[in-house]
Protein backbone atom coordinates (compact mmCIF):
# COMPACT_ATOMS: atom_id res chain seq x y z
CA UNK A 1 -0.57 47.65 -47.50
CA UNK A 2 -3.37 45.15 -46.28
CA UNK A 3 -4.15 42.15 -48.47
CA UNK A 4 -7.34 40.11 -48.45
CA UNK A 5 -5.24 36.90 -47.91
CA UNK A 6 -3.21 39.05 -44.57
CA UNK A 7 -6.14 40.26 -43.04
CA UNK A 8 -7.66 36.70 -43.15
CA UNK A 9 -4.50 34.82 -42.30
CA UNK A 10 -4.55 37.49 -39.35
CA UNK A 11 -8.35 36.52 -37.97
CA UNK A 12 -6.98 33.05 -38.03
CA UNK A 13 -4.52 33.40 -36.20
CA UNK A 14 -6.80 35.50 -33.32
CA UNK A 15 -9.26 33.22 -33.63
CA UNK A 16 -6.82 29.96 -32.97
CA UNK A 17 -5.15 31.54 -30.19
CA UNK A 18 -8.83 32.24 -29.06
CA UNK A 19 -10.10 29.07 -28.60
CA UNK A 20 -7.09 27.34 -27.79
CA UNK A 21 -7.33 29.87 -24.55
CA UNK A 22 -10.84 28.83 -23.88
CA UNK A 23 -9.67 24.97 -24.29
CA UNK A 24 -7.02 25.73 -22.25
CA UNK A 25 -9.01 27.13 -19.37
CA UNK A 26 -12.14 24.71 -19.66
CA UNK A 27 -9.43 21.66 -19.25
CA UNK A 28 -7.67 23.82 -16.29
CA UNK A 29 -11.54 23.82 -14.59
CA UNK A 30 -12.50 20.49 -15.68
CA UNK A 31 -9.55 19.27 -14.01
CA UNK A 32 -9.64 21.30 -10.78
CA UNK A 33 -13.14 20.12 -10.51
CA UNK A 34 -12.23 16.40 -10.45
CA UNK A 35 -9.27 17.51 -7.72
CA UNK A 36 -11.92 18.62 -5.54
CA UNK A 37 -14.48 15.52 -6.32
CA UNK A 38 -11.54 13.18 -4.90
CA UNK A 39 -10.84 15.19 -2.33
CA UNK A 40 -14.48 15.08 -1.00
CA UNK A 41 -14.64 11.41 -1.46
CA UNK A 42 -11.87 10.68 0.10
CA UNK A 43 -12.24 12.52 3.15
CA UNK A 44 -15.40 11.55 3.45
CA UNK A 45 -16.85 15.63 4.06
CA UNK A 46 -16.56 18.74 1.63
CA UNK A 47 -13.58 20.08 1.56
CA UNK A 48 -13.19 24.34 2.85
CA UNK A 49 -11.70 26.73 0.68
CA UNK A 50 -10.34 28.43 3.73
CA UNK A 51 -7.83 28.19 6.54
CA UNK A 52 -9.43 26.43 8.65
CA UNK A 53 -8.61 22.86 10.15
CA UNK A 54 -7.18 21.28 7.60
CA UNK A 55 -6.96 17.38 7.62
CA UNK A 56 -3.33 15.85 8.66
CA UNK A 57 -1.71 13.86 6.76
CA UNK A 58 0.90 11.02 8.66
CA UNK A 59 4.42 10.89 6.94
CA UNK A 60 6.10 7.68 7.19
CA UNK A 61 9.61 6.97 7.22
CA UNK A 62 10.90 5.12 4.39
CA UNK A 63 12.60 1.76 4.50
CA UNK A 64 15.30 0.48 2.51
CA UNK A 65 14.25 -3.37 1.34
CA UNK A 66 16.67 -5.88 2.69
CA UNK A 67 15.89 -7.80 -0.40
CA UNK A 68 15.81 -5.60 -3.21
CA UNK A 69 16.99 -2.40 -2.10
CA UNK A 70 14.03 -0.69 -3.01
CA UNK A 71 13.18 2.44 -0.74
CA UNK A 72 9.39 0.96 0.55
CA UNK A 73 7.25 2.53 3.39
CA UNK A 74 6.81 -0.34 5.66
CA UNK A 75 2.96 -0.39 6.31
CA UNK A 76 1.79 0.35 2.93
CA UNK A 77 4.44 -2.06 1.20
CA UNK A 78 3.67 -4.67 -0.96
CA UNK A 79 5.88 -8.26 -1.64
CA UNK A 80 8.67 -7.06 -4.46
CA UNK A 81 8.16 -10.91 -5.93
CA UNK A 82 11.55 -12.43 -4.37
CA UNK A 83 10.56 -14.98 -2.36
CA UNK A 84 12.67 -13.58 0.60
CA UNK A 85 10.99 -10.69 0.38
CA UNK A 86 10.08 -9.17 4.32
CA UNK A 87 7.15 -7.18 2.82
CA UNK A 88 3.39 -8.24 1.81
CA UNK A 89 3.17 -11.25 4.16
């Protein structure tokens, strides 16, 4: 039947799969939180939780480095360190 030392290695067992949940889901909304903190300061204006007009965001094309050979989008590139290099002039 139940033992003393079963029934309390069983509420341990709840009880750490308890609060690990709760730590789970507390670093889940801390983290969401801070997501939606950057996204207001970065767009300058709160961000909507609906569908409305959602800011664009510009692809660029990627760029193979003449240099290097590293795959670099040209107006956000920085210099690679060669001193050939065509980028971060």
């Amino acid at each position: 039947m139940f033992s003393l030392s079963k029934i309390l290695f069983l509420v341990l067992v709840i009880g750490a799969v308890w609060f690990g949940w709760r730590w789970y889901n507390r670093v889940g909304a801390v983290g969401r939180e801070r997501l939606r903190e950057r996204e207001r300061r970065g767009s300058g204006k709160p961000t909507s939780t609906g569908g409305g007009n959602s800011p664009r965001v510009t692809a660029e094309d990627m760029e193979k480095c003449p240099e290097c050979g590293a795959y670099v989008a040209p107006r956000s590139a920085v210099a690679c360190g060669r001193p050939v290099c065509p980028y971060g002039r």
